[in-house]
C-alpha atoms as a PDB file:
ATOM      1  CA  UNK A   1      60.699  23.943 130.058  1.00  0.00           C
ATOM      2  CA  UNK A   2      59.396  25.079 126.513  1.00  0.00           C
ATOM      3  CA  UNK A   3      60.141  28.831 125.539  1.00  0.00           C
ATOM      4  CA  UNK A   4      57.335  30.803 123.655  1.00  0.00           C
ATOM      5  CA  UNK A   5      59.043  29.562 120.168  1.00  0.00           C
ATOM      6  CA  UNK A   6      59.088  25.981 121.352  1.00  0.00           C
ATOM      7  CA  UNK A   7      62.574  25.480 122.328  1.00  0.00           C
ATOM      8  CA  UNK A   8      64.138  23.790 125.407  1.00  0.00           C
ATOM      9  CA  UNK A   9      64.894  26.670 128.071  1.00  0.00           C
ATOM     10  CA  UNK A  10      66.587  23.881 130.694  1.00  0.00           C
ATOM     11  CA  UNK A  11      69.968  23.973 129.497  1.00  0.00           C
ATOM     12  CA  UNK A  12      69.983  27.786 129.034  1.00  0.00           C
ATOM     13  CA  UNK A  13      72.298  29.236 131.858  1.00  0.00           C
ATOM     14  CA  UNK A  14      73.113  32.782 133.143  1.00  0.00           C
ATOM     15  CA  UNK A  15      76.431  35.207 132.979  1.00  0.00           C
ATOM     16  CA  UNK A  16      77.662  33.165 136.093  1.00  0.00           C
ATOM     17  CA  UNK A  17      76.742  29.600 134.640  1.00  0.00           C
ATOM     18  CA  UNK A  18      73.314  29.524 136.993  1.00  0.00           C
ATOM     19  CA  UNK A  19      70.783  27.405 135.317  1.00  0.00           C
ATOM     20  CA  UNK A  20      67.992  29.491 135.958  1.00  0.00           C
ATOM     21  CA  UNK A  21      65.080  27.405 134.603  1.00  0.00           C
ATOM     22  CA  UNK A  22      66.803  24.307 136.717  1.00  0.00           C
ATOM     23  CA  UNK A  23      66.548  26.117 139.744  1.00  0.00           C
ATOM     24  CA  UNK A  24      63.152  27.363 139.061  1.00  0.00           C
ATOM     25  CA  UNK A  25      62.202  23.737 138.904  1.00  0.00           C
ATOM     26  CA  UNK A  26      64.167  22.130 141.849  1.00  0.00           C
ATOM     27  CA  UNK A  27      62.528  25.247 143.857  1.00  0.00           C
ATOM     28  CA  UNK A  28      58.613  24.720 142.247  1.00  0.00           C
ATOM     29  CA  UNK A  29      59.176  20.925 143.021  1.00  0.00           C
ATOM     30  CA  UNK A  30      59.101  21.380 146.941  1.00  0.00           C
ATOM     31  CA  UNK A  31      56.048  23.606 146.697  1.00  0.00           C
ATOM     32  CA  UNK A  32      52.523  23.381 146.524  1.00  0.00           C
ATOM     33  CA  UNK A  33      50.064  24.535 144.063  1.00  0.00           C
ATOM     34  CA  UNK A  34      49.576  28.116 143.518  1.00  0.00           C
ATOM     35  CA  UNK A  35      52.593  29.230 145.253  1.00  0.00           C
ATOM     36  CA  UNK A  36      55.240  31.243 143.343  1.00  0.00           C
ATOM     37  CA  UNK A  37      59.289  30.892 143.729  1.00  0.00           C
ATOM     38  CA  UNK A  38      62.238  33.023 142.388  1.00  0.00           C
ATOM     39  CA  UNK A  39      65.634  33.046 141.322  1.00  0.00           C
ATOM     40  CA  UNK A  40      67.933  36.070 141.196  1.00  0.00           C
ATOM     41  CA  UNK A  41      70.237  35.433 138.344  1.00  0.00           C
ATOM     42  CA  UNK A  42      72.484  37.897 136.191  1.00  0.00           C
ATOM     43  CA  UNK A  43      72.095  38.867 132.487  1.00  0.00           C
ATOM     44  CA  UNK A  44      74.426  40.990 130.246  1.00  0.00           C
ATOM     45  CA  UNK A  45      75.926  41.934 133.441  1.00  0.00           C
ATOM     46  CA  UNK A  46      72.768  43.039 134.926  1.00  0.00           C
ATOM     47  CA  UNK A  47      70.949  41.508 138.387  1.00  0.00           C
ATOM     48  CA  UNK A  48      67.679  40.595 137.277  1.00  0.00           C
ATOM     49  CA  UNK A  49      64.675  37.874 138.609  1.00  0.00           C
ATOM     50  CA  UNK A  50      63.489  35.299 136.929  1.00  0.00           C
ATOM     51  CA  UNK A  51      59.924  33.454 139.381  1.00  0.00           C
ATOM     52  CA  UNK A  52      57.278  30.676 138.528  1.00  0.00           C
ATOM     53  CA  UNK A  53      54.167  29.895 139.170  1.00  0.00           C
ATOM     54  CA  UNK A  54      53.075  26.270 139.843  1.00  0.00           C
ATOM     55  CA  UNK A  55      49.202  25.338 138.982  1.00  0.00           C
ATOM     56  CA  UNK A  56      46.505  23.714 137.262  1.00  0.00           C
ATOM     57  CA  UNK A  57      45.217  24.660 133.976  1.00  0.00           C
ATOM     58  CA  UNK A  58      43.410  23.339 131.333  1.00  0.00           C
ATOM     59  CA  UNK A  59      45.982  22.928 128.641  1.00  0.00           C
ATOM     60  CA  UNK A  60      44.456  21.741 125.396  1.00  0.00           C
ATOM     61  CA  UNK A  61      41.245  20.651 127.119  1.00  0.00           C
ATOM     62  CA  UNK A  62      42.624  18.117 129.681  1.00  0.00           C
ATOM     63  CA  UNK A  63      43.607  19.109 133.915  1.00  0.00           C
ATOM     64  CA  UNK A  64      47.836  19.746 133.621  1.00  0.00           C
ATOM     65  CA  UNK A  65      49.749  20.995 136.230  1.00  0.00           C
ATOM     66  CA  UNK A  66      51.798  23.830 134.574  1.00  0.00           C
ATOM     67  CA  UNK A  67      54.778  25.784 135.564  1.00  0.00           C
ATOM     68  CA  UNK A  68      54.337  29.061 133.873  1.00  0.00           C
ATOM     69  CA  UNK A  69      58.124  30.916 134.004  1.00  0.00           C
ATOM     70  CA  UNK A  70      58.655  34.493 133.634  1.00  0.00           C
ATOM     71  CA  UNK A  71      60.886  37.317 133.591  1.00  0.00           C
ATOM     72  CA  UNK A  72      64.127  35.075 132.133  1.00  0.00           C
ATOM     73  CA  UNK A  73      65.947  36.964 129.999  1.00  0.00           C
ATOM     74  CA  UNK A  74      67.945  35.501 127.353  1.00  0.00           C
ATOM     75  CA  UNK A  75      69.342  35.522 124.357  1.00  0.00           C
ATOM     76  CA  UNK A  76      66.798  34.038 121.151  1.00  0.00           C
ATOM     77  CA  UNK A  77      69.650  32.365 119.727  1.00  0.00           C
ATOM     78  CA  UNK A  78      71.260  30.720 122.671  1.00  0.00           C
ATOM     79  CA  UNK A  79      73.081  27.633 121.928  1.00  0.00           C
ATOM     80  CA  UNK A  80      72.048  26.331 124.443  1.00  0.00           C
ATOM     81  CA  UNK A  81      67.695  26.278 123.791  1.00  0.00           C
ATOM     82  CA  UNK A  82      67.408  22.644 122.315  1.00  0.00           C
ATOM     83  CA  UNK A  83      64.304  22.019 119.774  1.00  0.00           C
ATOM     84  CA  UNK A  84      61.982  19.064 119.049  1.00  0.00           C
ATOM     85  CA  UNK A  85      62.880  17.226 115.380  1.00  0.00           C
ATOM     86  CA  UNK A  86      59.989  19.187 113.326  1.00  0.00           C
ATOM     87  CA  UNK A  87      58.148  15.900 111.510  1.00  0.00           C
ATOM     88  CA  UNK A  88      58.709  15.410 108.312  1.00  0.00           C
ATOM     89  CA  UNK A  89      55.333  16.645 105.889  1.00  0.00           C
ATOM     90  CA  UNK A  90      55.384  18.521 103.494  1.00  0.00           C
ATOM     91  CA  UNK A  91      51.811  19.981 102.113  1.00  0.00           C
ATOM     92  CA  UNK A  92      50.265  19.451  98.304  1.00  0.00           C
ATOM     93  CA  UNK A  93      49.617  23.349  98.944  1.00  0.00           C
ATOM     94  CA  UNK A  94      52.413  25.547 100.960  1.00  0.00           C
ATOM     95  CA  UNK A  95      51.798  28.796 102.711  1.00  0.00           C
ATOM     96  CA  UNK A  96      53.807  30.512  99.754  1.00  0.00           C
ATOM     97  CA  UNK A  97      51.057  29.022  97.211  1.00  0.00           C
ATOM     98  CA  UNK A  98      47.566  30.251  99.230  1.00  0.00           C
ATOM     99  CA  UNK A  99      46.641  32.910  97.291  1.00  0.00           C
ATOM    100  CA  UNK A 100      42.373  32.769  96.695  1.00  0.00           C
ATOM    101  CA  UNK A 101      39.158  31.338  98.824  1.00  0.00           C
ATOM    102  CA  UNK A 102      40.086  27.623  97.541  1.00  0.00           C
ATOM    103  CA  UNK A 103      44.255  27.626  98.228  1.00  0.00           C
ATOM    104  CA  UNK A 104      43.407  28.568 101.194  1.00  0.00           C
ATOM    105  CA  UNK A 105      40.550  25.944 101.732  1.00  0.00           C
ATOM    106  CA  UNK A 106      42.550  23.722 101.067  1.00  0.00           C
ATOM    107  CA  UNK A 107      46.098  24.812 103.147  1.00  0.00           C
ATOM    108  CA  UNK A 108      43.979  24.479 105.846  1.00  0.00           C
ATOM    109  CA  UNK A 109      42.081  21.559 105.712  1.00  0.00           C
ATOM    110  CA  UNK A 110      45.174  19.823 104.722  1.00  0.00           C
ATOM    111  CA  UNK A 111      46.937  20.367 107.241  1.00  0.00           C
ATOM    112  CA  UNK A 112      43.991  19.883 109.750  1.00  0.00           C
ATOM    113  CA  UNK A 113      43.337  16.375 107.907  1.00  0.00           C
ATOM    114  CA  UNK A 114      47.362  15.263 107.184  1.00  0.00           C
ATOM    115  CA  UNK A 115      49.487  17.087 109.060  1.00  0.00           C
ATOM    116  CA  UNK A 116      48.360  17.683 112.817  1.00  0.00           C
ATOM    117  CA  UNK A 117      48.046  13.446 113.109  1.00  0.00           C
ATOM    118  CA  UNK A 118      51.561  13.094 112.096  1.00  0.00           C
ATOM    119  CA  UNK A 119      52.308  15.866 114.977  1.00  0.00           C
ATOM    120  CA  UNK A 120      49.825  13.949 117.330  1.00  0.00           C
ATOM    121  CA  UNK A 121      51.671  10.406 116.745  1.00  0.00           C
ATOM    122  CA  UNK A 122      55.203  12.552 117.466  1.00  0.00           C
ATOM    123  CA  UNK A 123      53.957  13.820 121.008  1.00  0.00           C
ATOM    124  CA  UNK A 124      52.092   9.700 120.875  1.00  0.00           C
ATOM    125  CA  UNK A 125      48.919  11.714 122.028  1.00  0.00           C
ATOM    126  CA  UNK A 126      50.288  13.301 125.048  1.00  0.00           C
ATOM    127  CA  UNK A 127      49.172  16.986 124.220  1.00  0.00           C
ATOM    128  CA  UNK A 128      50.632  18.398 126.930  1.00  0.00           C
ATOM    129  CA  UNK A 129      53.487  18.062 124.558  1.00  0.00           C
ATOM    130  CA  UNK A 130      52.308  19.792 121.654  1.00  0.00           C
ATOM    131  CA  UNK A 131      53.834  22.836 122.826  1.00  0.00           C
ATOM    132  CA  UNK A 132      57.271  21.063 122.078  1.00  0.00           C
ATOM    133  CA  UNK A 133      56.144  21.834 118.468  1.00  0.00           C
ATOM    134  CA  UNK A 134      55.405  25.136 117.838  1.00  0.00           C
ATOM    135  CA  UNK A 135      58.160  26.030 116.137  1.00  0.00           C
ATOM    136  CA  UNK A 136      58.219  23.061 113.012  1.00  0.00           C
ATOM    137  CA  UNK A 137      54.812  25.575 112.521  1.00  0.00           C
ATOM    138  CA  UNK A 138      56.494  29.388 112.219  1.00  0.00           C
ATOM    139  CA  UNK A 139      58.710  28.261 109.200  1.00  0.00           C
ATOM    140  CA  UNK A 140      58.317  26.749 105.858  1.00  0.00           C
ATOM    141  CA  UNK A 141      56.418  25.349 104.465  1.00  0.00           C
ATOM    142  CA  UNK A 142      53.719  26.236 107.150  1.00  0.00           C
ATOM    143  CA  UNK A 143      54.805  29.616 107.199  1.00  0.00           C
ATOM    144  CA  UNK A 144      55.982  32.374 104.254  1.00  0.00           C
ATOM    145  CA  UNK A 145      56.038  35.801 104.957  1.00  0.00           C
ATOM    146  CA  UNK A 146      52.450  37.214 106.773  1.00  0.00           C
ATOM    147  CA  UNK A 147      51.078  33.455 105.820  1.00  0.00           C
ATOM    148  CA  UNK A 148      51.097  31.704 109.456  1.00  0.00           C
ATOM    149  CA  UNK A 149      49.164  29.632 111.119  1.00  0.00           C
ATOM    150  CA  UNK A 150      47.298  29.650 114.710  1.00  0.00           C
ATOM    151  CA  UNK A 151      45.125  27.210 116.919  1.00  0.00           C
ATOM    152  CA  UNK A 152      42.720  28.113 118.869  1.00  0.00           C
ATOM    153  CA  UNK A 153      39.400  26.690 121.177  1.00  0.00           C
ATOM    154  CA  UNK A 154      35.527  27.483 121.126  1.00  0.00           C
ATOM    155  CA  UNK A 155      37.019  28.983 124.706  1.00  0.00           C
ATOM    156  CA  UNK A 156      38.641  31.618 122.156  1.00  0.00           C
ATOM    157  CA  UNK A 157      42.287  31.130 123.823  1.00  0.00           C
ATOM    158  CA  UNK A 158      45.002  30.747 121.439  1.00  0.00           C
ATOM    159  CA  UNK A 159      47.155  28.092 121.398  1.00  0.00           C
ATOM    160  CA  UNK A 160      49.277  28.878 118.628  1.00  0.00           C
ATOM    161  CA  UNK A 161      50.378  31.819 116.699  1.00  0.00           C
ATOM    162  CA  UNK A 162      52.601  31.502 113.930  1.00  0.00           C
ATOM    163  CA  UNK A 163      53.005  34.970 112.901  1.00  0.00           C
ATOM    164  CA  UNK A 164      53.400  36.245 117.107  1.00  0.00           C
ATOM    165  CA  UNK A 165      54.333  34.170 119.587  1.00  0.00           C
ATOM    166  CA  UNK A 166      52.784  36.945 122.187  1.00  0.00           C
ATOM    167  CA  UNK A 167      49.037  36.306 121.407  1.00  0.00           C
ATOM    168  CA  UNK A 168      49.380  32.779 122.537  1.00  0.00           C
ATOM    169  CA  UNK A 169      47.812  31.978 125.605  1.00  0.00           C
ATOM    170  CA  UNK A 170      45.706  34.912 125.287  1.00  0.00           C
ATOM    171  CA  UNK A 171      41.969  34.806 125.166  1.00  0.00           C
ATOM    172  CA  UNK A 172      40.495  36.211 121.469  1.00  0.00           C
ATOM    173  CA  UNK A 173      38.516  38.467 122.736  1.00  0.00           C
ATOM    174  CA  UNK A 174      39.223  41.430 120.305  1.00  0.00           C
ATOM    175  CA  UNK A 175      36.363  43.993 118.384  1.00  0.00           C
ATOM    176  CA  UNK A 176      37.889  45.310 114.673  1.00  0.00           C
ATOM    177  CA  UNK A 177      37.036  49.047 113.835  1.00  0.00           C
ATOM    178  CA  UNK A 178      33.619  47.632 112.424  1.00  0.00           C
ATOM    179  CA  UNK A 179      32.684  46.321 115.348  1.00  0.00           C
ATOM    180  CA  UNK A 180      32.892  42.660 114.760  1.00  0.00           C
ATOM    181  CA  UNK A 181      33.875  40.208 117.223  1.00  0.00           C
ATOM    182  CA  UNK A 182      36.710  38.220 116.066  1.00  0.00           C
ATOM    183  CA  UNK A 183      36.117  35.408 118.263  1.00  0.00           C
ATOM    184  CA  UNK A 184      32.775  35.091 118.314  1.00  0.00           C
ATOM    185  CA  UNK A 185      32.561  34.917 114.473  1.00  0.00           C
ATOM    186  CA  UNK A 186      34.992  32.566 113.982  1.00  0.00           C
ATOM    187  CA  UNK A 187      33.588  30.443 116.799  1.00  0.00           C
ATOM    188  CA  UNK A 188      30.022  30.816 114.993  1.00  0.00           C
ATOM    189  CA  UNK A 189      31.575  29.470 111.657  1.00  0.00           C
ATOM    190  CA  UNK A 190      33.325  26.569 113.187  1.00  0.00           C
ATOM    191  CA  UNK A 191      31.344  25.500 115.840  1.00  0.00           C
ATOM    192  CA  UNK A 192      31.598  21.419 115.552  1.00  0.00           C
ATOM    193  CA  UNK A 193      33.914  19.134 113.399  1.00  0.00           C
ATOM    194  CA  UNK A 194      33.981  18.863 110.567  1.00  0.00           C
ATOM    195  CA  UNK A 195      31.973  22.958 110.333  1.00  0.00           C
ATOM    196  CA  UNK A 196      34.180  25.379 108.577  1.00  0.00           C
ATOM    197  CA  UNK A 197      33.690  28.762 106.554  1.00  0.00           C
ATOM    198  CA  UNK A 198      34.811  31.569 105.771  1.00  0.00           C
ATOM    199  CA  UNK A 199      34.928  34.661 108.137  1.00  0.00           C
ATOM    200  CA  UNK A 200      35.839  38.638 107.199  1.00  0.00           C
ATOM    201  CA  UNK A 201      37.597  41.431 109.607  1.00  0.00           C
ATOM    202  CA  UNK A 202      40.362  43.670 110.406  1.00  0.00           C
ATOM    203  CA  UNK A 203      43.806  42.481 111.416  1.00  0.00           C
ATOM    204  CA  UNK A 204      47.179  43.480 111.641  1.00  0.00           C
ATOM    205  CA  UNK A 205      48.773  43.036 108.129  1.00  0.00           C
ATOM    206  CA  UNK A 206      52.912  41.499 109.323  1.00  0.00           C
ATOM    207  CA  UNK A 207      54.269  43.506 106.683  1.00  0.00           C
ATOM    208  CA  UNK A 208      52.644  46.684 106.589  1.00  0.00           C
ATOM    209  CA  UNK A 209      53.473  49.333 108.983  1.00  0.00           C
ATOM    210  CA  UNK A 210      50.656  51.885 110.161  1.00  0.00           C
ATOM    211  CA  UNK A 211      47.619  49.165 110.266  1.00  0.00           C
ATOM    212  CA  UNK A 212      48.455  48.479 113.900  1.00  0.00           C
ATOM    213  CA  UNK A 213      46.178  48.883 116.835  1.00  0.00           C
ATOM    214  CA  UNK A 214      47.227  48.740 120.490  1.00  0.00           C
ATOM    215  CA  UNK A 215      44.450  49.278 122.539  1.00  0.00           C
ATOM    216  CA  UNK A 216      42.872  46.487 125.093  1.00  0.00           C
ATOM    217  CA  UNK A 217      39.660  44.651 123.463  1.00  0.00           C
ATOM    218  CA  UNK A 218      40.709  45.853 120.142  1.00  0.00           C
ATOM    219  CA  UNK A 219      41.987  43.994 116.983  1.00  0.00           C
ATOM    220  CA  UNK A 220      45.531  44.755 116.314  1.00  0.00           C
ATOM    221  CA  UNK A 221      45.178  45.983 113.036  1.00  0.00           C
ATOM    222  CA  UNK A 222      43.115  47.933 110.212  1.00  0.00           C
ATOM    223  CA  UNK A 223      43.661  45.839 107.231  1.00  0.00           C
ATOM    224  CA  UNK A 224      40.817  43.514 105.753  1.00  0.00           C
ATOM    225  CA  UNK A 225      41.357  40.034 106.025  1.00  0.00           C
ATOM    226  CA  UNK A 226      39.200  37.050 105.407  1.00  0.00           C
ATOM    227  CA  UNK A 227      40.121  33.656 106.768  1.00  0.00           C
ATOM    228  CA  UNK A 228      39.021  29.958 106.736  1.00  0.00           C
ATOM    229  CA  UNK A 229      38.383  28.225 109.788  1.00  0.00           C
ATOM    230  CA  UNK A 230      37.255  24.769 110.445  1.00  0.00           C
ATOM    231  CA  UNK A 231      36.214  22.649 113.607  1.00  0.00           C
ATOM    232  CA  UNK A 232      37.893  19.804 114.652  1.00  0.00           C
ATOM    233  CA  UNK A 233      37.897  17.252 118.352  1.00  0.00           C
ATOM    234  CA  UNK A 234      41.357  15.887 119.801  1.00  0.00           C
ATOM    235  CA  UNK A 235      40.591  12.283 120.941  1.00  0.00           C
ATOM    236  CA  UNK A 236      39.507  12.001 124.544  1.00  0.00           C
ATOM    237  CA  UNK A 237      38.760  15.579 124.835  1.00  0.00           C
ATOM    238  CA  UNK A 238      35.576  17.345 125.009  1.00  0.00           C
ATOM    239  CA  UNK A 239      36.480  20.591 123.453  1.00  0.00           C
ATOM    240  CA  UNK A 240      36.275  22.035 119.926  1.00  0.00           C
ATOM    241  CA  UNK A 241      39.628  23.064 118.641  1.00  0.00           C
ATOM    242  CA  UNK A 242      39.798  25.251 115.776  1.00  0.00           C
ATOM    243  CA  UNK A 243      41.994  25.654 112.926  1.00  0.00           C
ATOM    244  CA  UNK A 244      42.283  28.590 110.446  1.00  0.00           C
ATOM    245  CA  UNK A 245      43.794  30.389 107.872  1.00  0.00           C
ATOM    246  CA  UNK A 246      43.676  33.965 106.430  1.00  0.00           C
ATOM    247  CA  UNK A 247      43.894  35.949 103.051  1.00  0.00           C
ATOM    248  CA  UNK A 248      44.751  39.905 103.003  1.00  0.00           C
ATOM    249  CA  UNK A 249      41.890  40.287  99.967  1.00  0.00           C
ATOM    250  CA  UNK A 250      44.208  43.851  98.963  1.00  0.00           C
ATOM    251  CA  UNK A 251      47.320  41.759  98.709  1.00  0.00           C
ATOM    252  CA  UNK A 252      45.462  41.054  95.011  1.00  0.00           C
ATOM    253  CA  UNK A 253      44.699  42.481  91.737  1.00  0.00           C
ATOM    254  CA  UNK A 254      42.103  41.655  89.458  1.00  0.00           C
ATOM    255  CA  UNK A 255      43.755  42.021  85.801  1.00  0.00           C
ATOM    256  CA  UNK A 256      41.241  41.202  83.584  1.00  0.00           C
ATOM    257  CA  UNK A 257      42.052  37.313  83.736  1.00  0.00           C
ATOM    258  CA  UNK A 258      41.341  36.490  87.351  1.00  0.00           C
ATOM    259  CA  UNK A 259      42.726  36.621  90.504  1.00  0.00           C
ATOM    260  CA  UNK A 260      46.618  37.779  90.421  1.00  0.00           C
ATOM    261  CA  UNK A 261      48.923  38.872  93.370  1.00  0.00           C
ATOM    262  CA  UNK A 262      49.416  42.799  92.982  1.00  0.00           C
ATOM    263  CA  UNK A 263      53.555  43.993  92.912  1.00  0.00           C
ATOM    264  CA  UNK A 264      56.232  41.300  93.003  1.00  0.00           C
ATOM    265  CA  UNK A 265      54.584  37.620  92.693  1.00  0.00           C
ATOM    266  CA  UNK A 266      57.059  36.444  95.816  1.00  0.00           C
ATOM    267  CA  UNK A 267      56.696  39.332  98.234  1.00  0.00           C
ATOM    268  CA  UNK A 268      52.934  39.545  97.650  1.00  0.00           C
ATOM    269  CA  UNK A 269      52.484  36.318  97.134  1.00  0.00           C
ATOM    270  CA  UNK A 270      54.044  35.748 101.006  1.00  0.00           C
ATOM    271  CA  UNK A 271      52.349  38.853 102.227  1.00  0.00           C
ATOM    272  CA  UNK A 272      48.885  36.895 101.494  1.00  0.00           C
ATOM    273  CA  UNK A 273      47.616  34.774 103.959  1.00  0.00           C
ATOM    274  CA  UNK A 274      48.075  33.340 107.276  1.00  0.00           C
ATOM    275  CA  UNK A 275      47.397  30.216 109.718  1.00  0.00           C
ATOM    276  CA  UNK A 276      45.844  29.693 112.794  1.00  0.00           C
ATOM    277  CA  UNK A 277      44.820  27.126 115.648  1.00  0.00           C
ATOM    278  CA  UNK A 278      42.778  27.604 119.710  1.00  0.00           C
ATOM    279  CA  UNK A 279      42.786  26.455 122.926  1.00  0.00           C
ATOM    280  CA  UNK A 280      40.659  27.066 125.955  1.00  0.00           C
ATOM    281  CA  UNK A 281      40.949  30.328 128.123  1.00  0.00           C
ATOM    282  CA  UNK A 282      43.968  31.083 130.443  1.00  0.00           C
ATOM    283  CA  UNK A 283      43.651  33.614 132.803  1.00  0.00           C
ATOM    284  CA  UNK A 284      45.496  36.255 131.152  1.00  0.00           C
ATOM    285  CA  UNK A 285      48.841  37.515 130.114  1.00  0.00           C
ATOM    286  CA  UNK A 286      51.954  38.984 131.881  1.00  0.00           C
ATOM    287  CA  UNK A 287      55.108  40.738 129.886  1.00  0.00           C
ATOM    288  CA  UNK A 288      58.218  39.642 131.007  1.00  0.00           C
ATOM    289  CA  UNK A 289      61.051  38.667 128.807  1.00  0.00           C
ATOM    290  CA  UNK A 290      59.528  40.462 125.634  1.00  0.00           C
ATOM    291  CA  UNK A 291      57.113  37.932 125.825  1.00  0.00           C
ATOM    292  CA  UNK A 292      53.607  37.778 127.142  1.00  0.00           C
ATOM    293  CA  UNK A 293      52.685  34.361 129.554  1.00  0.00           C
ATOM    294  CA  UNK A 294      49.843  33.089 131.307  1.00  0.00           C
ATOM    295  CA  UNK A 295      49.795  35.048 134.529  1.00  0.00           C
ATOM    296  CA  UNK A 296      47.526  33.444 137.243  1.00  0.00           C
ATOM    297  CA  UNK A 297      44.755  35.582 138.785  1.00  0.00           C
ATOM    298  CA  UNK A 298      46.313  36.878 142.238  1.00  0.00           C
ATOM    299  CA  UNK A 299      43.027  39.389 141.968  1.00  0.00           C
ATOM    300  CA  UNK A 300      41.464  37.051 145.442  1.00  0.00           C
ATOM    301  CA  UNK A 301      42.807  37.030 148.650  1.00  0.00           C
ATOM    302  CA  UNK A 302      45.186  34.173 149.647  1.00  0.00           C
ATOM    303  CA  UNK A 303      45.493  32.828 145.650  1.00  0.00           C
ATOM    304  CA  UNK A 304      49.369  32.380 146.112  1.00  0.00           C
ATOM    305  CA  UNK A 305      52.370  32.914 148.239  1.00  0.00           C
ATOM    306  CA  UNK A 306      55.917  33.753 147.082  1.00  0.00           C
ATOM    307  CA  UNK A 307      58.915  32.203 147.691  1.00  0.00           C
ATOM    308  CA  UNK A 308      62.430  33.568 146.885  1.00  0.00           C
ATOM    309  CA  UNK A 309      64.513  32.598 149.967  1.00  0.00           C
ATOM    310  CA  UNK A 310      66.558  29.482 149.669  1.00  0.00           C
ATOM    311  CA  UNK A 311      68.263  29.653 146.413  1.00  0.00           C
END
């Protein structure tokens, strides 16, 4: 059971040694679809509930059956969360070195054109397994300060955040302060393989305080931004996935000779741009945990039944 940073939840146990995700399983496994079971387990001394839902969803284009976990608390740093090896790639251009409209071109399309096959031969095409992998993506050299990557589909669900794990399984559907739609315009600009541009909004800057935006339907932040995006097909799927990277254009200085990074080449340097890839729509999100996760639609009458006795 993979954790929103892409580690190994099975192993992870509670105050009184209960493997929680374990027992989540065993439970799920003697249900049918669309039902949801619970654990009671205890954490930092406190009773708390951990449930699942069991169901179908279209993960990375392709019918999965998908246990979606939530409310297990733990601790990020748990000995016991186990990670997939990270493959071993290292780009011509690092997220430390994007810094105008052609670093970033290129970060993106090189690790669209290199880097995502060597990730596909590690999960040997089973995507299902791709979320085993998000974390080799939220560190160097794919990752450097607000420089990230993220996946996404023409659906406008994301996939993959590297800068926040929370807007992952979440559908794009966000209006800046100028009134564009993110989605749709990055959606316009890569709408087939091999299409890519760039695309210009408001975002939420990582290292800026005050630029954020919490409000439903609403971009998370004030700050300009202009990203490359570019369309690409998984073999034996049907949807357009899309991959995508972004500049914060005030992050730079013009000083006479060019393009330069404004204050402190490192800091500003890692404040500059970020990375991004899609995947089709889930049905929402729930926070438990800290963490938002799928949550299926229990809006119609008789969409699930709960289970907690029995554990």
């Amino acid at each position: 059971m993979i954790g929103k940073n892409g580690g190994n939840l099975s192993g992870v146990k509670d105050d009184n040694g209960k493997s929680v995700v374990q027992k989540l399983l065993t439970k799920a496994a003697d249900t049918d679809l669309n039902m949801t079971v619970c654990v009671d387990y205890v954490y930092n001394g406190e009773p708390r509930v951990s449930c699942a839902y069991q169901h179908k969803d279209n993960v990375l284009g392709a019918p999965t059956e998908r246990l979606l976990i939530f409310g297990f608390d733990h601790a990020e740093d748990d000995a016991l969360i186990t990670y997939a090896p990270c493959p071993d790639f290292t780009p011509s251009i690092t997220a430390e070195q994007v810094m105008d409209d052609d670093t970033l071109q290129k970060f993106v399309q090189e690790g669209l054109q290199k880097y995502l096959p060597v990730l596909l031969a590690h999960t040997k095409l089973d995507f299902s397994k791709l979320p085993n992998y998000r974390h080799c993506m939220r560190k160097e050299p794919w990752k450097s300060g607000a420089i990230y990557m993220f996946l996404m589909t023409s659906a406008t669900t994301v996939f993959f955040n590297g800068n926040n794990p929370l807007l992952e399984d979440t559908n794009l559907y966000v209006v800046d302060e100028d009134g564009v739609n993110v989605g749709d315009e990055i959606i316009k600009t890569a709408s087939g393989t091999g299409v890519g541009g760039f695309v210009n909004y408001k975002w939420d800057h990582p290292l800026i305080d005050g630029d954020e935006v919490r409000e439903d339907g609403k971009s998370p932040g004030t700050t300009p931004k202009r990203s490359y995006v570019e369309g690409f097909n998984l073999p034996g799927q049907d949807v357009v996935f899309i991959l995508g990277s972004g500049i914060y254009p005030g992050d730079y200085a013009d000083d006479g000779g060019g393009c330069a990074v404004a204050g402190s080449a490192d800091a500003s340097r890692s404040a500059a741009a970020n990375l991004l890839i899609a995947r089709p729509r889930s049905e929402g999100a729930y926070r438990g945990n800290g963490h938002d996760i799928p949550r299926p639609n229990f809006a119609h009458e008789g969409a699930h039944q709960v289970q907690t006795d029995g554990d």
